[in-house]
PDB file of N, CA and C in Angstrom:
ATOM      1  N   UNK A   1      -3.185  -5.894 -23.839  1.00  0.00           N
ATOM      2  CA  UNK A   1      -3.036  -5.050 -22.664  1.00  0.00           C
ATOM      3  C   UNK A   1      -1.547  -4.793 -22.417  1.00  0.00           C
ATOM      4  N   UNK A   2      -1.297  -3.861 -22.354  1.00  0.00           N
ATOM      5  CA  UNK A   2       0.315  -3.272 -22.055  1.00  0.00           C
ATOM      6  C   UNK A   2       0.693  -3.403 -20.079  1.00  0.00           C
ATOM      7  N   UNK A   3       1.934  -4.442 -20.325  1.00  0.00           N
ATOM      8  CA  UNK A   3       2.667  -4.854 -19.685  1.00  0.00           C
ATOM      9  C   UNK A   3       2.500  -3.548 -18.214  1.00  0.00           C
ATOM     10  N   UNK A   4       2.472  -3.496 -16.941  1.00  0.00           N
ATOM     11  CA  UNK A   4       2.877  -2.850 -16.233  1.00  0.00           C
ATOM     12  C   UNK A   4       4.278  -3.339 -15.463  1.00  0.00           C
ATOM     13  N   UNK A   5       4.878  -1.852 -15.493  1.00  0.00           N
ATOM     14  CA  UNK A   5       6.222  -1.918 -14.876  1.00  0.00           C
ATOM     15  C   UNK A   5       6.074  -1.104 -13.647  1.00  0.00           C
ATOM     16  N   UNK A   6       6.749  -2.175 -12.361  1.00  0.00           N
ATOM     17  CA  UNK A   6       6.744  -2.005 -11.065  1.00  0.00           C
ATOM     18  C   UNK A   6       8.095  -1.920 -10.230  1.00  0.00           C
ATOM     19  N   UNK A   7       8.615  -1.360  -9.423  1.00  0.00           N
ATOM     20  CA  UNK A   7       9.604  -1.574  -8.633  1.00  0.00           C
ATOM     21  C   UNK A   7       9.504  -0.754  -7.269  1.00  0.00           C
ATOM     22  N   UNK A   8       9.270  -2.018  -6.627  1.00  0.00           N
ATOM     23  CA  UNK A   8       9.424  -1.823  -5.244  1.00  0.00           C
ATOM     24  C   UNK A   8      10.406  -0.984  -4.492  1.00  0.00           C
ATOM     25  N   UNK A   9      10.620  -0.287  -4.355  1.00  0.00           N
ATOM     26  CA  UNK A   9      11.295   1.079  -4.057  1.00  0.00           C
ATOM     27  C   UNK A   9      12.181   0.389  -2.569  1.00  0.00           C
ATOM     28  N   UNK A  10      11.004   0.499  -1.484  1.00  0.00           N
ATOM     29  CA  UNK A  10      11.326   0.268  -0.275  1.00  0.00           C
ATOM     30  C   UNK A  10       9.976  -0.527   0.058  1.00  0.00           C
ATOM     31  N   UNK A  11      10.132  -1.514   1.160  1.00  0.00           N
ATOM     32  CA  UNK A  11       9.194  -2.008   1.653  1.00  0.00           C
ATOM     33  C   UNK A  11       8.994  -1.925   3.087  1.00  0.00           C
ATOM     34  N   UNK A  12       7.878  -0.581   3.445  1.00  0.00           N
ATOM     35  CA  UNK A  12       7.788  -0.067   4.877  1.00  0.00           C
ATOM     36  C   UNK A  12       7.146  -1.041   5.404  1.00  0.00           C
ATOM     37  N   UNK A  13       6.482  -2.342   5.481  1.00  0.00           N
ATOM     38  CA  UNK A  13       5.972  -3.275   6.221  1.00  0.00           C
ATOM     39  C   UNK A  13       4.425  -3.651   6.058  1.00  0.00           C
ATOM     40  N   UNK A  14       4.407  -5.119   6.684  1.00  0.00           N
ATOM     41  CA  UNK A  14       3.372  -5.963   6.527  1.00  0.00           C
ATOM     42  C   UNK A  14       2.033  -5.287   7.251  1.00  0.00           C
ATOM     43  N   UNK A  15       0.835  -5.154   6.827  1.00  0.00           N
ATOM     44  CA  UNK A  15      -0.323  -4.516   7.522  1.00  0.00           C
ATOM     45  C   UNK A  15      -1.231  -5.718   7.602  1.00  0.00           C
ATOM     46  N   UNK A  16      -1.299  -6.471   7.315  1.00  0.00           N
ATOM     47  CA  UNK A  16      -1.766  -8.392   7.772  1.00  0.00           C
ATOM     48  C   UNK A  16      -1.390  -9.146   6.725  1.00  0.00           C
ATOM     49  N   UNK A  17      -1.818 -10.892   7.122  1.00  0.00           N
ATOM     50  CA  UNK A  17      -1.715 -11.873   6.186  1.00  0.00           C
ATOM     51  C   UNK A  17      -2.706 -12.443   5.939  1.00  0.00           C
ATOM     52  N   UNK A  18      -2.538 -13.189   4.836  1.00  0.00           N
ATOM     53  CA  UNK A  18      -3.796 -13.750   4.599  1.00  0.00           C
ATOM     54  C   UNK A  18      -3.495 -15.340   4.549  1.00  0.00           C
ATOM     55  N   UNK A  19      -4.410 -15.834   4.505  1.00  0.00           N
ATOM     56  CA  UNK A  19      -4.488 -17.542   4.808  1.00  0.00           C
ATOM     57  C   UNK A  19      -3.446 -17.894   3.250  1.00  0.00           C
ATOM     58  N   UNK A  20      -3.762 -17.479   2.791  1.00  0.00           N
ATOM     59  CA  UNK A  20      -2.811 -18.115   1.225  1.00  0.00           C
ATOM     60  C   UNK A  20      -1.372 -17.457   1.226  1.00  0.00           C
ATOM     61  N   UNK A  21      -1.280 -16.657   2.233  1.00  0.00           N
ATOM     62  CA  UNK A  21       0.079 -16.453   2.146  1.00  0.00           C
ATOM     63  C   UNK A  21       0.790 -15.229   2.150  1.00  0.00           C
ATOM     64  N   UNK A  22      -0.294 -14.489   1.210  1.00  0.00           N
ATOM     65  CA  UNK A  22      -0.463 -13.651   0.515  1.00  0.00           C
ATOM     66  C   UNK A  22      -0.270 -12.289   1.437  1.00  0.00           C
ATOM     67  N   UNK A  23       0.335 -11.104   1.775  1.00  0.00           N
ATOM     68  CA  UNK A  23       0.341 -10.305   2.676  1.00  0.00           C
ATOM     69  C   UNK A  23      -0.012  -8.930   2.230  1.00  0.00           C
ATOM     70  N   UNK A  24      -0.878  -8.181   2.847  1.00  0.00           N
ATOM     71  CA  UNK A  24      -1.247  -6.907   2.304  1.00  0.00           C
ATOM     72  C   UNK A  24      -0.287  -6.076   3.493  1.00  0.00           C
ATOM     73  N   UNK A  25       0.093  -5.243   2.396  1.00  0.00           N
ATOM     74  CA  UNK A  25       1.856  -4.312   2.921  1.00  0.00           C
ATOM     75  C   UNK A  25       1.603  -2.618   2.115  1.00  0.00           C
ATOM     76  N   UNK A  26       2.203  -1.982   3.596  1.00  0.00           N
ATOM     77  CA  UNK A  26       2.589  -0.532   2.944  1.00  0.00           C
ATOM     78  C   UNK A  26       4.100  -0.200   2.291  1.00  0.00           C
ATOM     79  N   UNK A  27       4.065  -0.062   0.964  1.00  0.00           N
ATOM     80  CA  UNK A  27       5.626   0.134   0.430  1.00  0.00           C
ATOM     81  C   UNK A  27       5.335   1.088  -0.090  1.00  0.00           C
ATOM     82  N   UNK A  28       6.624   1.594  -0.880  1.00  0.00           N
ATOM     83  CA  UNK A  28       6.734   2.821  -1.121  1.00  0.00           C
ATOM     84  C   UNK A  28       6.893   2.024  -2.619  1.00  0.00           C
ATOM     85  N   UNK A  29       6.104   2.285  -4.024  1.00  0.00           N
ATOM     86  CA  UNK A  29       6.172   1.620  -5.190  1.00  0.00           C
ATOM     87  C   UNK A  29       6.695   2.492  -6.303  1.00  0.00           C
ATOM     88  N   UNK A  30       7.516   2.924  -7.308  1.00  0.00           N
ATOM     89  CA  UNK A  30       7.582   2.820  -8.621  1.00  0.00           C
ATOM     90  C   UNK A  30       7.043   1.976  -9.498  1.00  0.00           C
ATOM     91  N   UNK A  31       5.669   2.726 -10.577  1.00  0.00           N
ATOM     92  CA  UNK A  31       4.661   2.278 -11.360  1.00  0.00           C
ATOM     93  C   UNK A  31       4.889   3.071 -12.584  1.00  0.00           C
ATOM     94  N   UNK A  32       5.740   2.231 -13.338  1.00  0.00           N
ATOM     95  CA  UNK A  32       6.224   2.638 -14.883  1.00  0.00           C
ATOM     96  C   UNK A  32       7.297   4.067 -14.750  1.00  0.00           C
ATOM     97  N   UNK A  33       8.469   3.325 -14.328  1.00  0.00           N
ATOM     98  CA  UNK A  33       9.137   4.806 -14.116  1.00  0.00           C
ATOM     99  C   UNK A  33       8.880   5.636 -13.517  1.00  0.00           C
ATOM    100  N   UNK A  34       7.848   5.797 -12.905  1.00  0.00           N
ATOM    101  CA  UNK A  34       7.213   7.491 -12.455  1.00  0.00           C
ATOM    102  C   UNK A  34       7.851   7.553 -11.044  1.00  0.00           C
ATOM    103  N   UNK A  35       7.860   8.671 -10.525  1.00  0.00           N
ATOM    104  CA  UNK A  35       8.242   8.737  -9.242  1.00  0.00           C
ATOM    105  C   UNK A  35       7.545   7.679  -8.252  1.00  0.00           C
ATOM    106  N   UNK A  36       7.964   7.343  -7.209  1.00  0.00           N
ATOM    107  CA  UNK A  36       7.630   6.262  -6.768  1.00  0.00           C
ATOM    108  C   UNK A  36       6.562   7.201  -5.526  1.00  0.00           C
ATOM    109  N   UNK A  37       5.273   6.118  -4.920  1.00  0.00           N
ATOM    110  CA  UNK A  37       4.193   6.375  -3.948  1.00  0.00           C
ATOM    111  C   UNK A  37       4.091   5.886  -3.039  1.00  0.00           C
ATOM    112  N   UNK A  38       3.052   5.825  -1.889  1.00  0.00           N
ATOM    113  CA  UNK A  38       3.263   5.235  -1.239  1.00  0.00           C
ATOM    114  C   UNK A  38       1.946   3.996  -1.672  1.00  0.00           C
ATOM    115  N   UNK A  39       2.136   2.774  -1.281  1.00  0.00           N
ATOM    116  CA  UNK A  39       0.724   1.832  -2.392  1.00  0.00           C
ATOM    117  C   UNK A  39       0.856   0.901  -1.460  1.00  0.00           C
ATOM    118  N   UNK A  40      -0.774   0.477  -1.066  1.00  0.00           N
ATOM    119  CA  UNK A  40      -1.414  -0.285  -0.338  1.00  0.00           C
ATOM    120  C   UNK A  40      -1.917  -1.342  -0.980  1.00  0.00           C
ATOM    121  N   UNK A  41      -1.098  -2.605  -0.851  1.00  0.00           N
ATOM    122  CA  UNK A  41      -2.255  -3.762  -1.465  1.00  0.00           C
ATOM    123  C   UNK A  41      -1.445  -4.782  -1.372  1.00  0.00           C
ATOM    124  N   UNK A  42      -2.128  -5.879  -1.562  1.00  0.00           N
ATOM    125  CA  UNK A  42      -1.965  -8.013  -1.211  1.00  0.00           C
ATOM    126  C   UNK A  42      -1.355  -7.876  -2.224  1.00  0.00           C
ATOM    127  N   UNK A  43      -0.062  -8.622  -1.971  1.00  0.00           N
ATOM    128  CA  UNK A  43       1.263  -9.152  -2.824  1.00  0.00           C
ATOM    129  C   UNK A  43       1.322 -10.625  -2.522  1.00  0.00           C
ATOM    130  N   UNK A  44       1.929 -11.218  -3.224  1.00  0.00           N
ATOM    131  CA  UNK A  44       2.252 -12.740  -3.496  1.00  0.00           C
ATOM    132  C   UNK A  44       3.309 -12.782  -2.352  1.00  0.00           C
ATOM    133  N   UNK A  45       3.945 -13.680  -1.855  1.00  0.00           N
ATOM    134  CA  UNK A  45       5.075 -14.332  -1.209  1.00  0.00           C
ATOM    135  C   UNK A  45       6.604 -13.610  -1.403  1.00  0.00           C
ATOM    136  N   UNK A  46       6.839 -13.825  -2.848  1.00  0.00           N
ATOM    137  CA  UNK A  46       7.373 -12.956  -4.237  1.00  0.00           C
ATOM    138  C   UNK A  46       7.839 -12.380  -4.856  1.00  0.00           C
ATOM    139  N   UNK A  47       6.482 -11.322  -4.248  1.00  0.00           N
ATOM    140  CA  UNK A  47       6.291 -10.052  -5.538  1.00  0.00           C
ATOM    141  C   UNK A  47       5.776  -9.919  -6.876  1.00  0.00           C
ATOM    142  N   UNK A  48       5.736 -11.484  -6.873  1.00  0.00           N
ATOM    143  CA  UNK A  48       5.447 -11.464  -8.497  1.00  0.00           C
ATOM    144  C   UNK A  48       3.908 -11.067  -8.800  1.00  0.00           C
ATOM    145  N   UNK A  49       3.121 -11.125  -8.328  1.00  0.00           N
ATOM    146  CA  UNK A  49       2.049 -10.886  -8.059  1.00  0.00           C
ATOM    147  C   UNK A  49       1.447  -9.916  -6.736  1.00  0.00           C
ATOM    148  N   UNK A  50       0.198  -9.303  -7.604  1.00  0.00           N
ATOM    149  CA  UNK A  50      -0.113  -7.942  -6.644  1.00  0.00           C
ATOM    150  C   UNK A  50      -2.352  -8.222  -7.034  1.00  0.00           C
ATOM    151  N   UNK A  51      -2.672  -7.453  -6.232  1.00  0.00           N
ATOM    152  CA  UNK A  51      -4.169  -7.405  -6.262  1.00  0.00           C
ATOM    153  C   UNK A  51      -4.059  -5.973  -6.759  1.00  0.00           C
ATOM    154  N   UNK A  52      -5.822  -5.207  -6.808  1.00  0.00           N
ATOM    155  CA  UNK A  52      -5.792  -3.783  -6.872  1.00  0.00           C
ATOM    156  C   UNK A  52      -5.429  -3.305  -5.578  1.00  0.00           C
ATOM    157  N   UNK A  53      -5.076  -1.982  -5.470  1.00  0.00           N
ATOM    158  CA  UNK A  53      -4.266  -1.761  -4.490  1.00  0.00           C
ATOM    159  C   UNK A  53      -5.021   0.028  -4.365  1.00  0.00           C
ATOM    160  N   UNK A  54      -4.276   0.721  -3.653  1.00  0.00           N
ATOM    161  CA  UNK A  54      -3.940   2.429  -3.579  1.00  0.00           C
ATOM    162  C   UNK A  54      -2.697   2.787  -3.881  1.00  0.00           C
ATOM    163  N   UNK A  55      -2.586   3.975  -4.447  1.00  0.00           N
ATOM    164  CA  UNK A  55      -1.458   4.565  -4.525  1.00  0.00           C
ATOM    165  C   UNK A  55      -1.569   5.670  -3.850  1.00  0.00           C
ATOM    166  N   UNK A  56      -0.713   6.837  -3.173  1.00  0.00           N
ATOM    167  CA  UNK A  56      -1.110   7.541  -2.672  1.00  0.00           C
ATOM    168  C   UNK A  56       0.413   8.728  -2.591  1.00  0.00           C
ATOM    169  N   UNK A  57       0.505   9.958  -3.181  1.00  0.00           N
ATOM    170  CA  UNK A  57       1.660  10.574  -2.785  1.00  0.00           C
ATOM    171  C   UNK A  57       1.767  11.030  -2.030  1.00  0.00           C
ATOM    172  N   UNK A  58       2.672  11.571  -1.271  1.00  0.00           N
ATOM    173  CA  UNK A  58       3.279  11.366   0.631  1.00  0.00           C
ATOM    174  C   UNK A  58       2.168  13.059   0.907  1.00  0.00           C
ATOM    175  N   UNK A  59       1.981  13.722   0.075  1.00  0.00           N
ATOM    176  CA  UNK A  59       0.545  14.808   0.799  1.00  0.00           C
ATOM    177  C   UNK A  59      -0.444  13.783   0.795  1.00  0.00           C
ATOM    178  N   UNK A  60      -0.798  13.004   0.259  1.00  0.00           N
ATOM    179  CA  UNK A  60      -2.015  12.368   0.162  1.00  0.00           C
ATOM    180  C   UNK A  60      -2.272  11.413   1.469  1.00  0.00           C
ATOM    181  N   UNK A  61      -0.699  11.010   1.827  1.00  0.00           N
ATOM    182  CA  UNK A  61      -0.503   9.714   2.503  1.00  0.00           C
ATOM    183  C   UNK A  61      -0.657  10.860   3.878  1.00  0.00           C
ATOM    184  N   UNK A  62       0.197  12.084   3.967  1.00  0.00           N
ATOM    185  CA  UNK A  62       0.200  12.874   5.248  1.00  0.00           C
ATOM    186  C   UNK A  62      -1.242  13.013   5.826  1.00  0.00           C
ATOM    187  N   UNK A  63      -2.360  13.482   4.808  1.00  0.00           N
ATOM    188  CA  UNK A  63      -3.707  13.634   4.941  1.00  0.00           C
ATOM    189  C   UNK A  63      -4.697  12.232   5.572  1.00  0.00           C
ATOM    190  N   UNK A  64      -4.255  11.236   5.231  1.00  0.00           N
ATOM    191  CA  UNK A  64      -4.937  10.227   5.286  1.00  0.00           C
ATOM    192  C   UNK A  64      -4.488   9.570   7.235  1.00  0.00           C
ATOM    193  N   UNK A  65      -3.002  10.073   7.033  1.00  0.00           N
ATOM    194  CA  UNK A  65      -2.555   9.714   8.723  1.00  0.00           C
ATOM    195  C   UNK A  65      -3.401  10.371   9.628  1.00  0.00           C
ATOM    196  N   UNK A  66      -3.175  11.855   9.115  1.00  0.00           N
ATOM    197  CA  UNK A  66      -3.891  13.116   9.837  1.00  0.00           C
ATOM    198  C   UNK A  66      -5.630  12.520  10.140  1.00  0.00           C
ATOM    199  N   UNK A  67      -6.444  12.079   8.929  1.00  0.00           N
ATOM    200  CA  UNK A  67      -7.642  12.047   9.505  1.00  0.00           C
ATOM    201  C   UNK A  67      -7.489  10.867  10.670  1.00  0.00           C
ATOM    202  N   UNK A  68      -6.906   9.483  10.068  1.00  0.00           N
ATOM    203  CA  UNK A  68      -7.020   8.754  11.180  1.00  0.00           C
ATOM    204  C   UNK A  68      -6.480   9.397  12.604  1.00  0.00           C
ATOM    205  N   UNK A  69      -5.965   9.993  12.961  1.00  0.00           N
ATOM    206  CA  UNK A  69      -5.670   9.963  14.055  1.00  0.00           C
ATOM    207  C   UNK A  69      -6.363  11.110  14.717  1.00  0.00           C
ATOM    208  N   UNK A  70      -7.302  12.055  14.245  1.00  0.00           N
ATOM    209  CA  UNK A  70      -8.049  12.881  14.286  1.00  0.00           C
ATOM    210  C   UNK A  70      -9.565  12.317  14.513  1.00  0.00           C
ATOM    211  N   UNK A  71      -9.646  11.032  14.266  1.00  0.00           N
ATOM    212  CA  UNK A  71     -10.957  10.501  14.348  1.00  0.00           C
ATOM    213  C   UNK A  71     -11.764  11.023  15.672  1.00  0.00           C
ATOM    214  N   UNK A  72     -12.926  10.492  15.766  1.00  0.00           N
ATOM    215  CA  UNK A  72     -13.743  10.883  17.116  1.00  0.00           C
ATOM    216  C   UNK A  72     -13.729   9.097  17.846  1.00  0.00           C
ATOM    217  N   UNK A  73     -13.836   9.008  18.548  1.00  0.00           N
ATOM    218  CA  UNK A  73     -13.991   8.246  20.062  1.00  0.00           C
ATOM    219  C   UNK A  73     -15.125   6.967  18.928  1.00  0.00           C
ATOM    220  N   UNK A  74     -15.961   8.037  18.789  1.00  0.00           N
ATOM    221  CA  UNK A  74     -17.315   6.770  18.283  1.00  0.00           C
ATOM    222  C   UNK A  74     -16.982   6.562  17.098  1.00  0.00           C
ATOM    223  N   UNK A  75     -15.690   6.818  16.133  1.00  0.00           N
ATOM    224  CA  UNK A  75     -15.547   5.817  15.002  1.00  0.00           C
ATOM    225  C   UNK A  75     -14.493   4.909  15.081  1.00  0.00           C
ATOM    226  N   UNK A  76     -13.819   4.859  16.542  1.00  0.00           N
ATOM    227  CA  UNK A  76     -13.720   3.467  16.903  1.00  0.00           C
ATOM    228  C   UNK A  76     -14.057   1.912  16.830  1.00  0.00           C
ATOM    229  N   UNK A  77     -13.792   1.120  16.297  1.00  0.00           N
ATOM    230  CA  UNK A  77     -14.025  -0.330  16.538  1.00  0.00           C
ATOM    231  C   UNK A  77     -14.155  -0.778  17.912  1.00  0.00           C
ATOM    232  N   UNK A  78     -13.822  -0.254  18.420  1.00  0.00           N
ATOM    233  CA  UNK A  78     -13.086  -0.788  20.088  1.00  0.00           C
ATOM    234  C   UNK A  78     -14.821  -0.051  21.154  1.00  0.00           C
TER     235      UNK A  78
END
């Protein structure tokens, strides 16, 4: 299996933790050179380690703000 290459670009912040430590965070990622995204997913302490995650480019990421905050009343949790 061929090596993946990662670099954390910027790290826009923690979205929770988990009991092991482990924190699922929105950063902005470089994944093999390529222009960097915005990518959702549980990282190690680290960095050295990552789970599966999202990637998402900033139209994708604009769209995804847009629905949440567009939601209706009854797809609330609350």
């Amino acid at each position: 299996m061929a090596e993946i290459k990662y670099e954390i670009v910027k790290e826009l912040g923690v979205i929770s933790e988990g009991a092991r430590g482990w924190s699922r965070e929105l950063n902005l990622v470089s994944w093999n050179d390529n222009p960097p995204k915005f990518d959702i997913r549980d990282w190690s302490p680290d960095h050295s380690r990552m789970s599966k995650g999202i990637s998402m480019t900033e139209e994708e990421m604009a769209k995804l703000v847009e629905l949440f905050n567009t939601r209706d009343e009854e797809d609330s949790f609350e």
